[in-house]
N, C-alpha and C. Protein backbone atom coordinates (compact mmCIF):
# COMPACT_ATOMS: atom_id res chain seq x y z
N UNK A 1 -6.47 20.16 -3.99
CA UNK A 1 -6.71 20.93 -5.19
C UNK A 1 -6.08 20.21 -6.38
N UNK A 2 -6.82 19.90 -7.28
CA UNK A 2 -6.16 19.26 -8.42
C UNK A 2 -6.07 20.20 -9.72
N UNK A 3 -5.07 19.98 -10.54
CA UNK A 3 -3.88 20.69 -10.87
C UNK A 3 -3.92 19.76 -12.33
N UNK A 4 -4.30 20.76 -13.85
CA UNK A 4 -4.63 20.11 -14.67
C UNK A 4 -2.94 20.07 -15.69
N UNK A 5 -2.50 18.89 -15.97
CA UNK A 5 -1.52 18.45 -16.58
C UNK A 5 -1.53 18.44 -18.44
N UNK A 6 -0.64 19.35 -18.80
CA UNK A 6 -0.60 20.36 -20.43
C UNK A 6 -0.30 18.72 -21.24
N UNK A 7 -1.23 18.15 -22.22
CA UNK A 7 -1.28 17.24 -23.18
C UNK A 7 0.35 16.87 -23.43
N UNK A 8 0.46 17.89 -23.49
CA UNK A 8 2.46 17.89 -24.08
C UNK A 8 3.33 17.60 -22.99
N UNK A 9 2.80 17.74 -21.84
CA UNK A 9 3.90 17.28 -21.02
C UNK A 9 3.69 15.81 -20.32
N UNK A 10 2.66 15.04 -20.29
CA UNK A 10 1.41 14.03 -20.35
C UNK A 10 3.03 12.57 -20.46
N UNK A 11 3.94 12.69 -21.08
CA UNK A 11 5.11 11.57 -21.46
C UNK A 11 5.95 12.00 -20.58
N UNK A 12 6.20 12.94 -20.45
CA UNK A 12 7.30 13.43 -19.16
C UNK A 12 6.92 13.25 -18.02
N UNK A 13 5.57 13.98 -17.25
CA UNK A 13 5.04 13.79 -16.50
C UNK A 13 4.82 12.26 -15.45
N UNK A 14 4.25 11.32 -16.55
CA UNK A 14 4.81 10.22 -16.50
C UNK A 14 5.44 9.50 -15.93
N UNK A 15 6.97 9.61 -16.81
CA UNK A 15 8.05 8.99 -16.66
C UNK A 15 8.97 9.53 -14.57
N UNK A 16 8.40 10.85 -14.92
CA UNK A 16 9.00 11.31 -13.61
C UNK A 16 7.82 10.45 -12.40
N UNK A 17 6.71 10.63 -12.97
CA UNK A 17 6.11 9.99 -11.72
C UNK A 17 6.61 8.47 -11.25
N UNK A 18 7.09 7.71 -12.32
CA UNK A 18 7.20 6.64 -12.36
C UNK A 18 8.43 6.24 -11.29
N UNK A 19 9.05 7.05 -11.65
CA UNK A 19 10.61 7.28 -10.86
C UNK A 19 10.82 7.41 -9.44
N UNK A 20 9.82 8.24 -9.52
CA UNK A 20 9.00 8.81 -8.15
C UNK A 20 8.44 7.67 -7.16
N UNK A 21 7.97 7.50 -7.76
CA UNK A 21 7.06 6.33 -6.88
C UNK A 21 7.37 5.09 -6.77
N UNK A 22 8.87 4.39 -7.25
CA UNK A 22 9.40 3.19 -7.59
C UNK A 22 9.07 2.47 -6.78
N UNK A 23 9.05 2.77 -4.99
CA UNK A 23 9.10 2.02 -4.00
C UNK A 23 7.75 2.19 -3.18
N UNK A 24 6.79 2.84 -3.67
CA UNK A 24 5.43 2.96 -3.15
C UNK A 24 4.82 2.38 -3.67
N UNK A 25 3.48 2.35 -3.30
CA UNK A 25 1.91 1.38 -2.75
C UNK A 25 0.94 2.49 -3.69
N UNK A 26 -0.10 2.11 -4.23
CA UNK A 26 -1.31 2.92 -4.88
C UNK A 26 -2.07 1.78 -5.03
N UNK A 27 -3.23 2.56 -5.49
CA UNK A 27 -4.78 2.03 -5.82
C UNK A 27 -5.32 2.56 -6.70
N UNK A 28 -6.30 1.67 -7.98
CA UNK A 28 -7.07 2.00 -8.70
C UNK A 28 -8.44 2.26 -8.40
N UNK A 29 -9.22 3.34 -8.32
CA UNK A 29 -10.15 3.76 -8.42
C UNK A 29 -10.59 3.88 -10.16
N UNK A 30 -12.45 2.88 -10.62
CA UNK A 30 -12.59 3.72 -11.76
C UNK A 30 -14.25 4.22 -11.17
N UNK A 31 -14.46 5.68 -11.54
CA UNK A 31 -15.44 6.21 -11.45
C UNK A 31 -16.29 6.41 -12.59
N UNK A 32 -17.91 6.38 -12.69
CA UNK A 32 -18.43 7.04 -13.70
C UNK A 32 -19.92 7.32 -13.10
N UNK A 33 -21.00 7.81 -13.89
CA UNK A 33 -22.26 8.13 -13.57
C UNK A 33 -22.72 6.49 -13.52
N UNK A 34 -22.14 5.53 -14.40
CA UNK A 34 -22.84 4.30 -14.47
C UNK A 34 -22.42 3.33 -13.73
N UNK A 35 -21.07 3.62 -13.45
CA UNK A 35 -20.37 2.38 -12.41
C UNK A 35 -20.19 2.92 -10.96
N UNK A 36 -20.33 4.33 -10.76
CA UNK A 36 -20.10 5.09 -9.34
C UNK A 36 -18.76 4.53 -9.30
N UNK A 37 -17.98 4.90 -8.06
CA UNK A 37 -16.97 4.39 -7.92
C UNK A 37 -16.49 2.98 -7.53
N UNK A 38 -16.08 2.23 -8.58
CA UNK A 38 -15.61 1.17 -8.13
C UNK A 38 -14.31 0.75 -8.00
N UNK A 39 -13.40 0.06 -6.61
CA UNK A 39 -11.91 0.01 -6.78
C UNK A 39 -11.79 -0.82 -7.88
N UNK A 40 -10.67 -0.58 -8.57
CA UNK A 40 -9.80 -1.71 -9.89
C UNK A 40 -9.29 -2.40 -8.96
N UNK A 41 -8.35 -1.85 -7.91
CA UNK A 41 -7.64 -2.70 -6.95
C UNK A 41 -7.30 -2.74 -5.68
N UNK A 42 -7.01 -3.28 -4.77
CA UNK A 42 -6.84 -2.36 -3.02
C UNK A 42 -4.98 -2.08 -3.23
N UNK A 43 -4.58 -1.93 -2.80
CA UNK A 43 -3.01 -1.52 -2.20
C UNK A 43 -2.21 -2.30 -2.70
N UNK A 44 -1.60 -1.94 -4.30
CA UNK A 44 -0.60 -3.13 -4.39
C UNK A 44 1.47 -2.36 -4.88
N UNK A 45 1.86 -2.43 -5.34
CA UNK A 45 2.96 -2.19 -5.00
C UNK A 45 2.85 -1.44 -6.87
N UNK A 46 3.09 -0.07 -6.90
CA UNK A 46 3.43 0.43 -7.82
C UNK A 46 4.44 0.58 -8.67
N UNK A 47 4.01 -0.01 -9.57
CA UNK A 47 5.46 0.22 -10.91
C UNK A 47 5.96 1.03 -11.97
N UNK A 48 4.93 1.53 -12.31
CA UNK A 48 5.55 2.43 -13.32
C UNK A 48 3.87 3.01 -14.38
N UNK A 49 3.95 4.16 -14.58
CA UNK A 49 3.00 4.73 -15.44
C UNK A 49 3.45 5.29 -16.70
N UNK A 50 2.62 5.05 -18.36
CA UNK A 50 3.35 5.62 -18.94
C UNK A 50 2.32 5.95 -19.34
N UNK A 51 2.74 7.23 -20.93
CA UNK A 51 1.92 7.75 -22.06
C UNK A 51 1.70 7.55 -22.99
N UNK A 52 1.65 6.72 -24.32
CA UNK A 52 1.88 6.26 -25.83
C UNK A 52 0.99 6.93 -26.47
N UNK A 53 1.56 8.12 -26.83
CA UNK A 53 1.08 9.66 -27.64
C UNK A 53 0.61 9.01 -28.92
N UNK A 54 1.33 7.49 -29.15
CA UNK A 54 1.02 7.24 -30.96
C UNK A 54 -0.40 6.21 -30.69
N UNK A 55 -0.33 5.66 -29.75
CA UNK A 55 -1.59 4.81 -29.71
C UNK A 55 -3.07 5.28 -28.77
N UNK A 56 -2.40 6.35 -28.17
CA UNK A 56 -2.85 7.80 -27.35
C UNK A 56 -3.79 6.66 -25.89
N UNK A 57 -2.99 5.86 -25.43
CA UNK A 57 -2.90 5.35 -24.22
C UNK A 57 -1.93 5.71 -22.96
N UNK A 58 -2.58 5.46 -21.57
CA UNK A 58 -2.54 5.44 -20.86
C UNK A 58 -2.06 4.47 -20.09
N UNK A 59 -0.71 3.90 -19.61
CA UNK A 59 -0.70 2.13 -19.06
C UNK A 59 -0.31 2.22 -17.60
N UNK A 60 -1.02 2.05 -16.38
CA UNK A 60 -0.59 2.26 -15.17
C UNK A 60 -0.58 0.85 -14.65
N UNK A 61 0.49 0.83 -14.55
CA UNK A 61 1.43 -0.76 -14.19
C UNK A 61 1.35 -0.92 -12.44
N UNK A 62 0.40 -1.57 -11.47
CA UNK A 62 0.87 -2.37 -10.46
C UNK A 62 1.16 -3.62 -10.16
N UNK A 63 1.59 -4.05 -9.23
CA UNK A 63 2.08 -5.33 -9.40
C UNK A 63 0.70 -6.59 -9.53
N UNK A 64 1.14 -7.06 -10.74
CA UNK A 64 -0.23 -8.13 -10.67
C UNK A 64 -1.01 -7.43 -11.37
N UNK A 65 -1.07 -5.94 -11.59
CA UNK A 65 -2.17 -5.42 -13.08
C UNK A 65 -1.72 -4.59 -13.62
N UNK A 66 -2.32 -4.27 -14.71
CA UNK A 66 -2.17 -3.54 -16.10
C UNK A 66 -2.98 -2.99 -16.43
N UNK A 67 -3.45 -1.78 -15.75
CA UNK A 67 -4.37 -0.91 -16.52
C UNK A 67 -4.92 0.22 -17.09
N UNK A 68 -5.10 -0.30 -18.48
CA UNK A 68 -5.38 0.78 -19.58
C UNK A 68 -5.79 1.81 -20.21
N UNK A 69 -5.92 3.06 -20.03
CA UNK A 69 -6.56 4.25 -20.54
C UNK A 69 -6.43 4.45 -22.14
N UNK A 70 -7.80 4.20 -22.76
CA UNK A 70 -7.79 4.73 -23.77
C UNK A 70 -8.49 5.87 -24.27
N UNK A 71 -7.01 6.80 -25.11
CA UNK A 71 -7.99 8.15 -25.37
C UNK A 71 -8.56 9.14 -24.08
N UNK A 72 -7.34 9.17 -23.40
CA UNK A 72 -7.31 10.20 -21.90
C UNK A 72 -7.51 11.35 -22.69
N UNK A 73 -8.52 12.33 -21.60
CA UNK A 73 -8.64 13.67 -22.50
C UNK A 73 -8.05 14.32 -21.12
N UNK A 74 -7.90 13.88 -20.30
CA UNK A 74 -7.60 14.78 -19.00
C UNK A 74 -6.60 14.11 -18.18
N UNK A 75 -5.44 14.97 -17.76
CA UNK A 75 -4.69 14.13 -16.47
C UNK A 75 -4.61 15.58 -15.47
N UNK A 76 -4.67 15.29 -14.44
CA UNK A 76 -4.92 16.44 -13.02
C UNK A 76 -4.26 15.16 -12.21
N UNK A 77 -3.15 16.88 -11.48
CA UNK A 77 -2.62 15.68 -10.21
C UNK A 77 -3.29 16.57 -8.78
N UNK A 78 -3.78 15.66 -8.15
CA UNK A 78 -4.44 15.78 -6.87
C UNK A 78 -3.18 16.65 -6.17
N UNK A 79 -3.22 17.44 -5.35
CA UNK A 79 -2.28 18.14 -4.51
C UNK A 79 -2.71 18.22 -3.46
N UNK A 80 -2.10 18.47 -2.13
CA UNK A 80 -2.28 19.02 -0.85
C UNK A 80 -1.09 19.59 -0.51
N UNK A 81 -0.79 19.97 0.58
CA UNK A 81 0.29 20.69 1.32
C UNK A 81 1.16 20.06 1.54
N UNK A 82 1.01 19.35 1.31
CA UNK A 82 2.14 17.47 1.61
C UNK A 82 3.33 17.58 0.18
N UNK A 83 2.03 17.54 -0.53
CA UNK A 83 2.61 16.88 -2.05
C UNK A 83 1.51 16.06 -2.82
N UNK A 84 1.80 15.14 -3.82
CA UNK A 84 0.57 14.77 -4.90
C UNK A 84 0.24 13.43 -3.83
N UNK A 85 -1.17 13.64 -3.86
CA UNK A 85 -1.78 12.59 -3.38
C UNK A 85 -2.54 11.46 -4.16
N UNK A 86 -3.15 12.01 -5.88
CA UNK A 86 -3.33 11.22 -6.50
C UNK A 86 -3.37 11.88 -7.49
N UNK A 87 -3.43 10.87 -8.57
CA UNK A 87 -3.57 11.58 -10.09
C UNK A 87 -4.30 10.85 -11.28
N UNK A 88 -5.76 11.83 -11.27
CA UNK A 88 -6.88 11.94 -11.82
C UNK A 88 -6.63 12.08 -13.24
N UNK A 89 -7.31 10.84 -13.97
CA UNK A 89 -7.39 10.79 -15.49
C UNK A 89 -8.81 10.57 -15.67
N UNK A 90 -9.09 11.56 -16.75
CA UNK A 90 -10.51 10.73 -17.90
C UNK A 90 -10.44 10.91 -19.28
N UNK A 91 -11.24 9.66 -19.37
CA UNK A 91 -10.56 8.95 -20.53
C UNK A 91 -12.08 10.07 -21.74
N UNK A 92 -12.43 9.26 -23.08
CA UNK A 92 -12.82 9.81 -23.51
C UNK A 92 -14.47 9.81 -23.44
N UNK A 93 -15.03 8.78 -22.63
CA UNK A 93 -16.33 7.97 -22.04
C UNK A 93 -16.41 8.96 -20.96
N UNK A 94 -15.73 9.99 -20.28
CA UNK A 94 -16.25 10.64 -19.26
C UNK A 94 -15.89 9.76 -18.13
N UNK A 95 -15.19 8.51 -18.03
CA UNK A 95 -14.91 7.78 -17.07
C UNK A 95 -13.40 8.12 -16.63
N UNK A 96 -13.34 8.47 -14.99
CA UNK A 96 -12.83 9.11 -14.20
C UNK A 96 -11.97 7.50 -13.68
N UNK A 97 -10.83 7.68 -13.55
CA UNK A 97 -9.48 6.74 -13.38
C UNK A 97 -8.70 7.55 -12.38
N UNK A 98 -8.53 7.30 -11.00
CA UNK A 98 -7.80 7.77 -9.98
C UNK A 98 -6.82 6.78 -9.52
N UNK A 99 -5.99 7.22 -9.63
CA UNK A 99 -4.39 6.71 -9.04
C UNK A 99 -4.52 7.32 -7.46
N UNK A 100 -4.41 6.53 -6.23
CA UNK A 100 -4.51 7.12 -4.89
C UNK A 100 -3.18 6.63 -4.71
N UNK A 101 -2.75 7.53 -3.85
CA UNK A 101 -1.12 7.20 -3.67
C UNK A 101 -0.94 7.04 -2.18
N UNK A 102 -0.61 5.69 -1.16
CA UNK A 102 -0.48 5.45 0.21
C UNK A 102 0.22 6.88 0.94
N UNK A 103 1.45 6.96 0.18
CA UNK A 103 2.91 8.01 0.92
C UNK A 103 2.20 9.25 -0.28
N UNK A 104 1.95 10.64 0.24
CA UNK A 104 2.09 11.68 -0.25
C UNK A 104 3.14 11.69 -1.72
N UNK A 105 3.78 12.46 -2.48
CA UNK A 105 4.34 12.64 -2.98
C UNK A 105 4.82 14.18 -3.29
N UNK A 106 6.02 14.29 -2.25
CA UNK A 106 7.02 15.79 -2.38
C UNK A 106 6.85 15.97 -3.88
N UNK A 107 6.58 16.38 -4.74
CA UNK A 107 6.54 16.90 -6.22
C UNK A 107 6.56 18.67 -6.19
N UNK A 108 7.31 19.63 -6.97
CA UNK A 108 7.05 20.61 -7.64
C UNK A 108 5.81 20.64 -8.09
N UNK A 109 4.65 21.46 -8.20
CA UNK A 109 3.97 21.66 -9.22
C UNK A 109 3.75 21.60 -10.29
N UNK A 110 2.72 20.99 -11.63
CA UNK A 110 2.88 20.54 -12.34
C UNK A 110 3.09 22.13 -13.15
N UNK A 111 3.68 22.13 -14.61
CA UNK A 111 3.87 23.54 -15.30
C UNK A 111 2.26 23.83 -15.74
């Protein structure tokens, strides 16, 4: 069940995930009606995600890439019974950006 994340908390959110996940593995998924799903990347070692409210980007850092959301209108974090399994952005093109996460993630619920 994915779990839609309040604009305002979008920098916090973030930073905690980032923290979170210091020592885990993810994958880029980008989806759209025109590209269907295609991976950005297979399994590489996750670094850090942020928000830049002033340039209103998106920067999800793995090792070896850098990639960019511009003008996110949506962030949803994927949930299960586990914890966050991934976390779903689209940008302002209607193009769907999934973060898949290897290890679950124990997380609270987003507010």
């Amino acid at each position: 069940m994915a779990q839609a994340i309040a604009k305002s908390e979008w920098a916090h959110y973030c930073d905690n995930i980032s923290k979170a996940l210091e020592s885990s593995d993810a994958e880029i998924e980008v989806s759209s009606l025109e590209l269907d799903d295609q991976p950005e990347s297979d399994w590489l070692p996750f670094i850090g995600i942020t928000y830049d409210a002033n340039d209103d980007i998106i920067d999800i850092a793995l090792e070896g890439l850098d990639h960019i959301i511009s003008h996110p209108k949506e962030i949803r974090a994927e949930m299960d019974g586990v914890g966050l399994q991934a976390i779903e952005i689209k940008d302002s093109d209607g193009v769907q950006h999934i973060v898949k996460l290897r290890d679950s993630l124990a997380l609270p619920a987003p507010h």
